[in-house]
Structures are given as C-alpha cells and as structure tokens.
PDB file of N, CA and C in Angstrom:
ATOM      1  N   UNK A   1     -29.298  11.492  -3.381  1.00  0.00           N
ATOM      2  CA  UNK A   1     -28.430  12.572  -3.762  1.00  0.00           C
ATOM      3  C   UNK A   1     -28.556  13.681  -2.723  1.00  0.00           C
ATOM      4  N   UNK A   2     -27.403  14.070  -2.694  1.00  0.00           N
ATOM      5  CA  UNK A   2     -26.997  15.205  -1.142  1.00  0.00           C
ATOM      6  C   UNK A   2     -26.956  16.874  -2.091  1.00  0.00           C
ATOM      7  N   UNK A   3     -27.911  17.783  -1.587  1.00  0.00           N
ATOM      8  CA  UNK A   3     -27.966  19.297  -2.027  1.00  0.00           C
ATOM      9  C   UNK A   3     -27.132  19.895  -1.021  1.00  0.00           C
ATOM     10  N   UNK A   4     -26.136  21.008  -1.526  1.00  0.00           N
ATOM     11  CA  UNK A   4     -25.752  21.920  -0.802  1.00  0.00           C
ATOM     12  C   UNK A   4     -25.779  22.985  -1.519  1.00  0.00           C
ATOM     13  N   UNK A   5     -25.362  24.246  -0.406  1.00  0.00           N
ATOM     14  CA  UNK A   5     -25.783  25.573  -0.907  1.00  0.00           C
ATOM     15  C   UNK A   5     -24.255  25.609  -0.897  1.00  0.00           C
ATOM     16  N   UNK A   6     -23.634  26.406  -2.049  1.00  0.00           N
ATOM     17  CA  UNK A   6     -22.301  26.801  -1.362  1.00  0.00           C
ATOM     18  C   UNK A   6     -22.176  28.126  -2.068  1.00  0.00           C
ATOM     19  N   UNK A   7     -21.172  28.989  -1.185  1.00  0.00           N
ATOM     20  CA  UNK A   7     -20.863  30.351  -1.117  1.00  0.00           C
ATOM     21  C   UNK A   7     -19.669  30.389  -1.492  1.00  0.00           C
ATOM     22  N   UNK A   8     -18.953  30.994  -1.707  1.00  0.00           N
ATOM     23  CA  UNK A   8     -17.886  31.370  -2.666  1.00  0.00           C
ATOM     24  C   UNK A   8     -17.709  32.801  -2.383  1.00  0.00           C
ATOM     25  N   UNK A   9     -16.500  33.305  -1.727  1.00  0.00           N
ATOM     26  CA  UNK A   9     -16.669  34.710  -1.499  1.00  0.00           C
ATOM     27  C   UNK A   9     -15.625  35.485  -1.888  1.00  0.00           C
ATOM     28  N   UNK A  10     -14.488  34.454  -1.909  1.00  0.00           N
ATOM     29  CA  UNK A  10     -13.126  34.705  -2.736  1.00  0.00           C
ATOM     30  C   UNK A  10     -12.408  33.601  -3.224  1.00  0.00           C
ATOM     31  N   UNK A  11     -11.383  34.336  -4.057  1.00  0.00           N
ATOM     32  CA  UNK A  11     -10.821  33.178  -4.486  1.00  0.00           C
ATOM     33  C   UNK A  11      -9.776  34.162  -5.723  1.00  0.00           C
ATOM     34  N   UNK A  12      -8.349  33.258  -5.548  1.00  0.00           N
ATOM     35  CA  UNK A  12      -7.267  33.755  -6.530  1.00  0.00           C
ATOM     36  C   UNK A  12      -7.724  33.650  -7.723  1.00  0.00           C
ATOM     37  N   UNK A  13      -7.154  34.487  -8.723  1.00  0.00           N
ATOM     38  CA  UNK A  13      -7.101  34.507  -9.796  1.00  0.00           C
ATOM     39  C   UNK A  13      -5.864  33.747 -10.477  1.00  0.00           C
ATOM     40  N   UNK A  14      -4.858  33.844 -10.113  1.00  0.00           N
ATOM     41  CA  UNK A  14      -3.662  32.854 -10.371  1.00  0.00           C
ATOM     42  C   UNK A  14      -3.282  31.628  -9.813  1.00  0.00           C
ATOM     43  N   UNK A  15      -4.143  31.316  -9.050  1.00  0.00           N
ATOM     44  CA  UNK A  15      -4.367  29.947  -8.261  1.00  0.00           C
ATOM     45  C   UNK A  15      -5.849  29.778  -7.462  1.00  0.00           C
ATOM     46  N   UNK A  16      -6.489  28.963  -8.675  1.00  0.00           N
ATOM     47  CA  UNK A  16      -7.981  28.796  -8.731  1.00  0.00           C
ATOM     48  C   UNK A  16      -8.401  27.623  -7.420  1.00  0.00           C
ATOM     49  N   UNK A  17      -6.959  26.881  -6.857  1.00  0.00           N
ATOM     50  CA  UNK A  17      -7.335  25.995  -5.473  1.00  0.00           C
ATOM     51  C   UNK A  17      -7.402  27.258  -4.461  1.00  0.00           C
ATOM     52  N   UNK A  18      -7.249  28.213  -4.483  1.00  0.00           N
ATOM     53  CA  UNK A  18      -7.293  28.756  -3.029  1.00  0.00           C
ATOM     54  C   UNK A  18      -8.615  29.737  -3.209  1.00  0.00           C
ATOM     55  N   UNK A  19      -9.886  29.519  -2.699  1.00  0.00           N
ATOM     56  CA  UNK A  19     -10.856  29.889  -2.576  1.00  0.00           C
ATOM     57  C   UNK A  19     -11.835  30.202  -1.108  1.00  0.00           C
ATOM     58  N   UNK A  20     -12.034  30.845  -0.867  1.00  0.00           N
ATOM     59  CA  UNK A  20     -12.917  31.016   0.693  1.00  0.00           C
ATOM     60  C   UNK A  20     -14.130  30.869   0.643  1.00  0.00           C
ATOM     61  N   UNK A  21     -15.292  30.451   1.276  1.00  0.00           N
ATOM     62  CA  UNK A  21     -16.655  30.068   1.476  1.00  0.00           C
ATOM     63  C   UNK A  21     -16.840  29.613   2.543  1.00  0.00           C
ATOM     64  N   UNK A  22     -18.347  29.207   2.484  1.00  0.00           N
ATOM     65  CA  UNK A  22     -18.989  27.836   3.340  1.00  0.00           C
ATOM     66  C   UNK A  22     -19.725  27.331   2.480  1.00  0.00           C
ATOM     67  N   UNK A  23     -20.295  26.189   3.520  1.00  0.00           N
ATOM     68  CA  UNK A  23     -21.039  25.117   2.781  1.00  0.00           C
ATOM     69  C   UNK A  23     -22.613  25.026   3.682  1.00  0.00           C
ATOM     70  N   UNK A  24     -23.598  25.101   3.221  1.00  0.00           N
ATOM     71  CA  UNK A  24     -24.935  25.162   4.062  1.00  0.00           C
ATOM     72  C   UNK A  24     -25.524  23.310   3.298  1.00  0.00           C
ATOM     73  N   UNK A  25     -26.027  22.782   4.289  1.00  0.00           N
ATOM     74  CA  UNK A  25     -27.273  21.638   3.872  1.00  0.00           C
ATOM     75  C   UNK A  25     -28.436  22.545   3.411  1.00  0.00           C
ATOM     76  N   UNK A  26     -29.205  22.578   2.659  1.00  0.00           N
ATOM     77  CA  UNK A  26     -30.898  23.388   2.904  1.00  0.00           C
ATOM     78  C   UNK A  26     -31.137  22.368   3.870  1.00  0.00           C
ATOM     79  N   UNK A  27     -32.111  23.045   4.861  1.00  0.00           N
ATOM     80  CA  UNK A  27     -32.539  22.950   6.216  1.00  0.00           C
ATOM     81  C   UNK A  27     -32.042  22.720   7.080  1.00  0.00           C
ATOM     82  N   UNK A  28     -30.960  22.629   7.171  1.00  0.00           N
ATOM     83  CA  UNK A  28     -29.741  22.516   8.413  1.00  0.00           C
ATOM     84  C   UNK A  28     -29.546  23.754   8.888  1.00  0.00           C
ATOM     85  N   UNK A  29     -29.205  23.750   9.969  1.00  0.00           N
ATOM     86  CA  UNK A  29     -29.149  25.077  10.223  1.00  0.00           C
ATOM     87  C   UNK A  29     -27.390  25.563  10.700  1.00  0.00           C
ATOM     88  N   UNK A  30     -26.689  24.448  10.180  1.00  0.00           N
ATOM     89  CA  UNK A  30     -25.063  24.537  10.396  1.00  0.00           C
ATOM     90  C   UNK A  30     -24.216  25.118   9.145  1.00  0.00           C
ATOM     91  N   UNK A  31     -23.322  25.501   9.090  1.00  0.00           N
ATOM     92  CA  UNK A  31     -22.439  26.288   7.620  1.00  0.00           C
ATOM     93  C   UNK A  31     -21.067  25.341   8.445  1.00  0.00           C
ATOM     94  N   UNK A  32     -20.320  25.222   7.271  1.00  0.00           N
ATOM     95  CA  UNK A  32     -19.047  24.529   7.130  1.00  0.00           C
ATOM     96  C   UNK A  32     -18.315  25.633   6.597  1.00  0.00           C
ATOM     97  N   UNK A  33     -17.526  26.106   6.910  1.00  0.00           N
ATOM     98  CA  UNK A  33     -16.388  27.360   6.376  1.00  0.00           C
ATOM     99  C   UNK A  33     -15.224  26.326   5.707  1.00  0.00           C
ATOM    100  N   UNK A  34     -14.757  26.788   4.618  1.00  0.00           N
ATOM    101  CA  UNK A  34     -13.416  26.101   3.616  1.00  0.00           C
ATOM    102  C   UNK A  34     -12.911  27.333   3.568  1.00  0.00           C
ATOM    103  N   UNK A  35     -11.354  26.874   3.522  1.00  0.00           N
ATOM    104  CA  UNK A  35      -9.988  28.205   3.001  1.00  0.00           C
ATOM    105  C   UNK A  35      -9.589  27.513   1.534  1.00  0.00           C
ATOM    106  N   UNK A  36      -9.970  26.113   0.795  1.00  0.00           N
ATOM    107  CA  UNK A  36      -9.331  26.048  -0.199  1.00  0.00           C
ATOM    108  C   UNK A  36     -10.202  24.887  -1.125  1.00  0.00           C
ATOM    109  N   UNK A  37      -9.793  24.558  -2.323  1.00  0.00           N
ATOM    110  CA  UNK A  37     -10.617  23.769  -2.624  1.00  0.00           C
ATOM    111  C   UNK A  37     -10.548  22.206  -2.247  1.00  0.00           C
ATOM    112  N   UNK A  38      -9.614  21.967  -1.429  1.00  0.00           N
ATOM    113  CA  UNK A  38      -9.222  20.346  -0.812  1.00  0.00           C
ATOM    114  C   UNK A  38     -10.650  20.497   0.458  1.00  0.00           C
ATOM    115  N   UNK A  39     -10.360  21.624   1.164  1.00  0.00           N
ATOM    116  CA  UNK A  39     -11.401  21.539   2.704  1.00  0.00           C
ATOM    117  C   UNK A  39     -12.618  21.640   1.512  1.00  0.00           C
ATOM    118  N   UNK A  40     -13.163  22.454   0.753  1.00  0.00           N
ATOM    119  CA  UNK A  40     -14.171  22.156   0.221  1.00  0.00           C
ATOM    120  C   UNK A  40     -14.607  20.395  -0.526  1.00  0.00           C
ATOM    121  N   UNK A  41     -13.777  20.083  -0.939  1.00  0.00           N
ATOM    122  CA  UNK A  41     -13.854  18.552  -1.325  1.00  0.00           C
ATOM    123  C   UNK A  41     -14.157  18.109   0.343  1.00  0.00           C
ATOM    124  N   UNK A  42     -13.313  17.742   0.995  1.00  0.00           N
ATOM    125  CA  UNK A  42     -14.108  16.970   2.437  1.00  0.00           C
ATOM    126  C   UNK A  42     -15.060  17.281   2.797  1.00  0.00           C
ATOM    127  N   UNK A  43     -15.829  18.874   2.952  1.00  0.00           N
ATOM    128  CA  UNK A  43     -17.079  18.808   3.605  1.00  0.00           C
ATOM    129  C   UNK A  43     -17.720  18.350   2.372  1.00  0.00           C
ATOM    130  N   UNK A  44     -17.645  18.164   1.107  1.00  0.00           N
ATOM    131  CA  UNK A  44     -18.897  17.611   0.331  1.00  0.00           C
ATOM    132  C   UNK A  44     -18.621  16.070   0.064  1.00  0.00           C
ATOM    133  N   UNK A  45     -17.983  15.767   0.213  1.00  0.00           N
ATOM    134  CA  UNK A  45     -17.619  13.853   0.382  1.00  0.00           C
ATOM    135  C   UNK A  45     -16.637  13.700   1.869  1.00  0.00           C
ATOM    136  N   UNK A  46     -17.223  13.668   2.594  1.00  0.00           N
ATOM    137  CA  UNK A  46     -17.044  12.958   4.066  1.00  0.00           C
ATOM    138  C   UNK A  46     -16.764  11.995   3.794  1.00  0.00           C
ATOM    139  N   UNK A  47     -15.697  11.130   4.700  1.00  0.00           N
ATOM    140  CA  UNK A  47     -15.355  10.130   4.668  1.00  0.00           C
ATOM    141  C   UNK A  47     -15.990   9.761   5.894  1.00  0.00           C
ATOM    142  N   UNK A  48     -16.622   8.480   5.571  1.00  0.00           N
ATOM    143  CA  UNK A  48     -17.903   7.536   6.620  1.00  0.00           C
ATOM    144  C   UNK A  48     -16.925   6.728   7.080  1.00  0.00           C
ATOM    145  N   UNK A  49     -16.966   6.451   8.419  1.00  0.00           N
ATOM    146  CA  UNK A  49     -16.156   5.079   8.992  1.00  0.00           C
ATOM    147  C   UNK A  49     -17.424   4.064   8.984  1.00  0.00           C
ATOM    148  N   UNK A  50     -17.246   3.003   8.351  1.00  0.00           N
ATOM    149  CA  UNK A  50     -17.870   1.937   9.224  1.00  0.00           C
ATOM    150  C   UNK A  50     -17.611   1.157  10.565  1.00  0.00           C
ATOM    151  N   UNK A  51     -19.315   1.102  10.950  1.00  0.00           N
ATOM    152  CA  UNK A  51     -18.964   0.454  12.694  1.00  0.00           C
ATOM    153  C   UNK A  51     -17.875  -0.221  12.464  1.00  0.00           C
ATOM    154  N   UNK A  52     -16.989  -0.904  13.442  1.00  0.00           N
ATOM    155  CA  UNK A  52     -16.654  -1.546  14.023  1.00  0.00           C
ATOM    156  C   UNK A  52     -15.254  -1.685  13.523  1.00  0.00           C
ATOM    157  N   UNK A  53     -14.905  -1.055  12.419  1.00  0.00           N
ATOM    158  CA  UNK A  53     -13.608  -0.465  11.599  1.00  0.00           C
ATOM    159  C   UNK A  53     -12.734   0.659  12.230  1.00  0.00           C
ATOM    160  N   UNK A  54     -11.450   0.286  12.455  1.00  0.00           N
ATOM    161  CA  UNK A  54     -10.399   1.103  13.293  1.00  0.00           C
ATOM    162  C   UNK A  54      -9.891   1.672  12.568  1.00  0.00           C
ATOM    163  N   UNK A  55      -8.920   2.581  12.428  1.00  0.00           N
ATOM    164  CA  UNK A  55      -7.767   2.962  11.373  1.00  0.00           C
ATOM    165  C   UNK A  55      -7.849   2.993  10.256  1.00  0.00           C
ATOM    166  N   UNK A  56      -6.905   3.116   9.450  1.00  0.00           N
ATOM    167  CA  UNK A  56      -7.094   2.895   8.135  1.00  0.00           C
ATOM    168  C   UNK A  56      -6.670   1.616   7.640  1.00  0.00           C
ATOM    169  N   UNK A  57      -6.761   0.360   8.379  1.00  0.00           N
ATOM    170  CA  UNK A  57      -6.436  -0.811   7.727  1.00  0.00           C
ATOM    171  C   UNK A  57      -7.958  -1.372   7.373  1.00  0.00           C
ATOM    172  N   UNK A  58      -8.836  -0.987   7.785  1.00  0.00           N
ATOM    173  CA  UNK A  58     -10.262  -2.106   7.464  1.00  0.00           C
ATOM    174  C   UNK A  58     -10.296  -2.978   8.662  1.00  0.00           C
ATOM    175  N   UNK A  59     -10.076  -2.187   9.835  1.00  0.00           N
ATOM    176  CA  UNK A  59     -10.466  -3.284  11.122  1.00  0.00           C
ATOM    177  C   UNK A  59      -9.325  -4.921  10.810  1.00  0.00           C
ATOM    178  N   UNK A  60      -8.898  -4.653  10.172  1.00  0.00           N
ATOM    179  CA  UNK A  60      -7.368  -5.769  10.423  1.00  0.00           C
ATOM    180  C   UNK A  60      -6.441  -5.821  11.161  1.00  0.00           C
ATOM    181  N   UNK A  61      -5.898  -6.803  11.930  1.00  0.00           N
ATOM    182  CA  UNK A  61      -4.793  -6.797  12.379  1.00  0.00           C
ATOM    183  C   UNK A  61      -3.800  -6.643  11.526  1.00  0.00           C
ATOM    184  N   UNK A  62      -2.419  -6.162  11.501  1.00  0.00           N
ATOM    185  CA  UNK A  62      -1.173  -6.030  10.958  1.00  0.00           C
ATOM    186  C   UNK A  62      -0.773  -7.094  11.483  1.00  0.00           C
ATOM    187  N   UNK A  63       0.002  -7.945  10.903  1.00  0.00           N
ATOM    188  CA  UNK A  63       0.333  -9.516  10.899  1.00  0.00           C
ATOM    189  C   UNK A  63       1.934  -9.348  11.080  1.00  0.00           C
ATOM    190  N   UNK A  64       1.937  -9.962  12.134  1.00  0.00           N
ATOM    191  CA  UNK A  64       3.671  -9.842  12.353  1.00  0.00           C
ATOM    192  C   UNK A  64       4.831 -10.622  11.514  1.00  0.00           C
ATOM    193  N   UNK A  65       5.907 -10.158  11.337  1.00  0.00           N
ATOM    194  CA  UNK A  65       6.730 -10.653  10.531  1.00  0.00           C
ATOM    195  C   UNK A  65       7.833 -11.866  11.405  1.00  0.00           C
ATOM    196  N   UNK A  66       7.778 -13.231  11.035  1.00  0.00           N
ATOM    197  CA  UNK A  66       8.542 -13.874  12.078  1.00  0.00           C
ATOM    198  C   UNK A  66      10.215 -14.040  11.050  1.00  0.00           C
ATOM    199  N   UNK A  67      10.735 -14.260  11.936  1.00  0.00           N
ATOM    200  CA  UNK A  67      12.287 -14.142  11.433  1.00  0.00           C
ATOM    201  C   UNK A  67      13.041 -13.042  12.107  1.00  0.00           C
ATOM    202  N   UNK A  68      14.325 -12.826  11.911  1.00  0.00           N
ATOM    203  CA  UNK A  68      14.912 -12.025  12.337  1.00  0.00           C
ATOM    204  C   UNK A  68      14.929 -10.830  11.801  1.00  0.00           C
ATOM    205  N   UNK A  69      15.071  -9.898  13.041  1.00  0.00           N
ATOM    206  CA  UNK A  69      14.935  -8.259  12.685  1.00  0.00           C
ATOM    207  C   UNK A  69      15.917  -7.807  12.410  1.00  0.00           C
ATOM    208  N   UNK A  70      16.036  -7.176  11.263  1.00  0.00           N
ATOM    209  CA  UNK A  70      17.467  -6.999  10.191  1.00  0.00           C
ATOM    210  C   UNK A  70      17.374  -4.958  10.795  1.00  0.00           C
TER     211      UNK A  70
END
C-alpha cells in the first residue's frame, strides 16, 4: 500500500471537481501539483506500462482487413 500526503488549498464550492493542491510521497522529496480532481486521480493511480507493451493495444499488431476498401 502507497501513503501520500496531500494538500488541498482550494477548491469550488459549486463544483467540488475543481480543486488545487499537491501530492508529496513521505520521504520523497518531489510534490506533484493538481488543478482538478481528474490530475489528482493520475498522480495517485499512475498508469504502469509494461516492458515490452506499445500503445494502447497490449503490444498487438492491428490485423489488416483483406477485401476491398469500400
């Protein structure tokens, strides 16, 4: 399990997604700044690539379509 510190320094009252902060690891010595609550969702669930995985297909080729191009 992953700890973060997070700060919160503003944020609407009539629209509770738009919030300002950062994000600290304890003992890291880096801060992540967010303008809303979507950038806050990515710095706390990163999306990991695995090695050897391209794009967003899963390291697959896209398979060509044979027949004629309509």
């Amino acid at each position: 399990m992953d700890s973060y510190l997070v700060r919160i320094y503003r944020r609407e009252e009539d629209n509770p997604r738009l919030l300002v902060g950062v994000v600290e690891e304890p003992g890291a010595n880096e801060k992540k700044a967010f303008q809303n609550v979507y950038e806050l969702w990515d710095i706390l669930n990163p999306i990991r690539k695995i090695p050897g995985q391209s794009g967003g297909n899963g390291g697959r080729k896209r398979s060509k379509k044979k027949g004629p191009n309509l």
